[in-house]
C-alpha atoms as a PDB file:
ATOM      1  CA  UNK A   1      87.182 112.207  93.888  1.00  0.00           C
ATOM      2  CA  UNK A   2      88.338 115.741  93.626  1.00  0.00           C
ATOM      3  CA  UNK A   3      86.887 118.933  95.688  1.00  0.00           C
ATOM      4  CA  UNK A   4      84.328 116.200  97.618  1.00  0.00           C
ATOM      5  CA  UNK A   5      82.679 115.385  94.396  1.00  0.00           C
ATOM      6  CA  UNK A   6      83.275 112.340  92.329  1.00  0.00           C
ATOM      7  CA  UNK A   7      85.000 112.175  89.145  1.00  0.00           C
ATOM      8  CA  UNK A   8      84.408 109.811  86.509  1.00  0.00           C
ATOM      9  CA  UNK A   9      82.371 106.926  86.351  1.00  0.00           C
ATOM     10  CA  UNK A  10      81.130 107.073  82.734  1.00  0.00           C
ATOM     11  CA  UNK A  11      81.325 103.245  82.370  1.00  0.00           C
ATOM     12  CA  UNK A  12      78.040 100.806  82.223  1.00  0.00           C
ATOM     13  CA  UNK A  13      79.773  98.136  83.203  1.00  0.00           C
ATOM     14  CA  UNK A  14      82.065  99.988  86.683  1.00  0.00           C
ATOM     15  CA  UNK A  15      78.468 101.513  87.508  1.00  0.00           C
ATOM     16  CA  UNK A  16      76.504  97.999  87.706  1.00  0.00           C
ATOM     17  CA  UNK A  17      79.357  96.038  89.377  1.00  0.00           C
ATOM     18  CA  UNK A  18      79.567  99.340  92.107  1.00  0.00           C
ATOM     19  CA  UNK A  19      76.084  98.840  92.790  1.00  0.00           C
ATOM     20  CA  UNK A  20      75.871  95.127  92.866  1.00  0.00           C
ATOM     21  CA  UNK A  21      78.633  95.070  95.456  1.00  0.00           C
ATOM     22  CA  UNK A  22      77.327  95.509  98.910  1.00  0.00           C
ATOM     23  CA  UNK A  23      80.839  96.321 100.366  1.00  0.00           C
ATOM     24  CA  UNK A  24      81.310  99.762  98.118  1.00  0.00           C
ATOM     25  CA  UNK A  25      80.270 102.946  99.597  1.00  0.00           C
ATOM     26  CA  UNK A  26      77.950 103.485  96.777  1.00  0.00           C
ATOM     27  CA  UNK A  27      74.665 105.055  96.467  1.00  0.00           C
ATOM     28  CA  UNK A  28      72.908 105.926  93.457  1.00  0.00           C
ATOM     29  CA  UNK A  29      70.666 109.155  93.925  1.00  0.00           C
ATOM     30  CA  UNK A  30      68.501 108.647  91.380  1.00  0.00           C
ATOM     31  CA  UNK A  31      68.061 109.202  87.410  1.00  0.00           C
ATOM     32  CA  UNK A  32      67.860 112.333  85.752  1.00  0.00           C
ATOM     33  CA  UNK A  33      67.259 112.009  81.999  1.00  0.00           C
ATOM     34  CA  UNK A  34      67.525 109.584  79.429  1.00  0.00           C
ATOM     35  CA  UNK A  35      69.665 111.127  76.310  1.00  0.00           C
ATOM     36  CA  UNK A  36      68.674 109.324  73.112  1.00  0.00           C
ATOM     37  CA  UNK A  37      68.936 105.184  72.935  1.00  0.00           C
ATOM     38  CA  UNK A  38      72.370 104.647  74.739  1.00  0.00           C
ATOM     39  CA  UNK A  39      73.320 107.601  76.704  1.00  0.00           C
ATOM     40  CA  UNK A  40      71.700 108.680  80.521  1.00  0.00           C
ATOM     41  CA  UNK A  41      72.831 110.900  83.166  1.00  0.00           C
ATOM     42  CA  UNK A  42      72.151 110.532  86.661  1.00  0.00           C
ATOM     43  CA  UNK A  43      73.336 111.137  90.284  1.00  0.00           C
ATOM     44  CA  UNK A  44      75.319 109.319  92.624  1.00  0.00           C
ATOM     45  CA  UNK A  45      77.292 108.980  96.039  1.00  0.00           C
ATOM     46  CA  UNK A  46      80.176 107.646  96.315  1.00  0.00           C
ATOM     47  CA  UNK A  47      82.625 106.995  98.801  1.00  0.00           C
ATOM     48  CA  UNK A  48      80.661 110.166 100.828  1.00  0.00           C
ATOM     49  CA  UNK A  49      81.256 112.279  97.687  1.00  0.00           C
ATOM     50  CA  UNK A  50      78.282 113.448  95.660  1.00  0.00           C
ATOM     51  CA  UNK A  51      78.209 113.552  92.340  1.00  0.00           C
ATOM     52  CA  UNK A  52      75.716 115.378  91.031  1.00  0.00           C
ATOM     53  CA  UNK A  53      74.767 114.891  87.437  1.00  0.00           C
ATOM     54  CA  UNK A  54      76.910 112.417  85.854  1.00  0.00           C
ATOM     55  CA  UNK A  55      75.981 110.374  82.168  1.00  0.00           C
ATOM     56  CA  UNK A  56      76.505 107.044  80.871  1.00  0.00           C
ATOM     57  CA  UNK A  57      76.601 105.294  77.556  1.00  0.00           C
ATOM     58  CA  UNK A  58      74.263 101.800  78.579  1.00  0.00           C
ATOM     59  CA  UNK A  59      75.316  98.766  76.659  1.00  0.00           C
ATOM     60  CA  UNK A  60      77.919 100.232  74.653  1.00  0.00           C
ATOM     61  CA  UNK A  61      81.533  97.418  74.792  1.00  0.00           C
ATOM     62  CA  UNK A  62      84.614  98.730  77.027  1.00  0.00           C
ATOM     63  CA  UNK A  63      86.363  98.577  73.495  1.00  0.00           C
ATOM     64  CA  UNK A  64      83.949 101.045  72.084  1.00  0.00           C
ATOM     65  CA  UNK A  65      84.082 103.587  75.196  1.00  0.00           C
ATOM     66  CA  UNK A  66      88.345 103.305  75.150  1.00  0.00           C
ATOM     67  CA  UNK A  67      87.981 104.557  71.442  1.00  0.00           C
ATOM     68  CA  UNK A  68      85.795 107.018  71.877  1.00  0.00           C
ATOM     69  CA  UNK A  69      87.175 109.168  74.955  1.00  0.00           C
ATOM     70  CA  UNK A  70      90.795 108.487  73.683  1.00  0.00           C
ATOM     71  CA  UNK A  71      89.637 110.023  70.352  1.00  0.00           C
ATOM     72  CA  UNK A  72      88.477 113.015  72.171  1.00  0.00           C
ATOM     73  CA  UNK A  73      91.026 113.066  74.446  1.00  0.00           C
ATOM     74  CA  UNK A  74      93.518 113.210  71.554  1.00  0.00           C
ATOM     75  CA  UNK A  75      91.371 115.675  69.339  1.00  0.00           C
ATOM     76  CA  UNK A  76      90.798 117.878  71.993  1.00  0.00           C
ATOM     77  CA  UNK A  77      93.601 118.268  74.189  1.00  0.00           C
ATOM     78  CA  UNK A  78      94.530 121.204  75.907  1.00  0.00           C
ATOM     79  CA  UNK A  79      91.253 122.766  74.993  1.00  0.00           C
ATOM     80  CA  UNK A  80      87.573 123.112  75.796  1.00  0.00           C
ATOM     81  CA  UNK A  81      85.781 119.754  77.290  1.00  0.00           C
ATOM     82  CA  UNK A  82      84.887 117.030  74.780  1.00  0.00           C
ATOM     83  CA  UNK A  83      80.978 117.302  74.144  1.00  0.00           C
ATOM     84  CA  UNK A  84      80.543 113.406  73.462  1.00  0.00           C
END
């Protein structure tokens, strides 16, 4: 969480174990729009912070999703955001 909104969250796997646990002050707002076969965004409290429009790659392997952002990460650092 930074500045009361959440930061984050882009993993399949974090966002259905969040939900599934009844203990975590987590509340998904709803979904948004579905971006091709694999990717959605949606919106989400958590913790009391909102976060308001937040995507998702669905089914894609925590191996896959490592690779990816630490290729941007690495491509793009110190520069605009990563449009994945």
């Amino acid at each position: 969480e930074k500045r009361g909104e959440v930061s984050g969250l882009h993993n399949w796997i974090r966002f259905y174990l969040l939900e599934k646990n009844s203990t975590e002050q987590f509340d998904y707002k709803g979904f948004i729009v579905k971006r091709g076969e694999v990717m959605a965004s949606l919106k989400l409290l958590g913790k009391g912070a909102l976060k308001k429009s937040g995507s998702l790659l669905i089914g894609t392997s925590p191996e896959y999703d490592m690779a990816l952002y630490t290729m941007c990460f690495l491509s793009r650092r110190g520069k605009e955001l990563c449009e994945v």
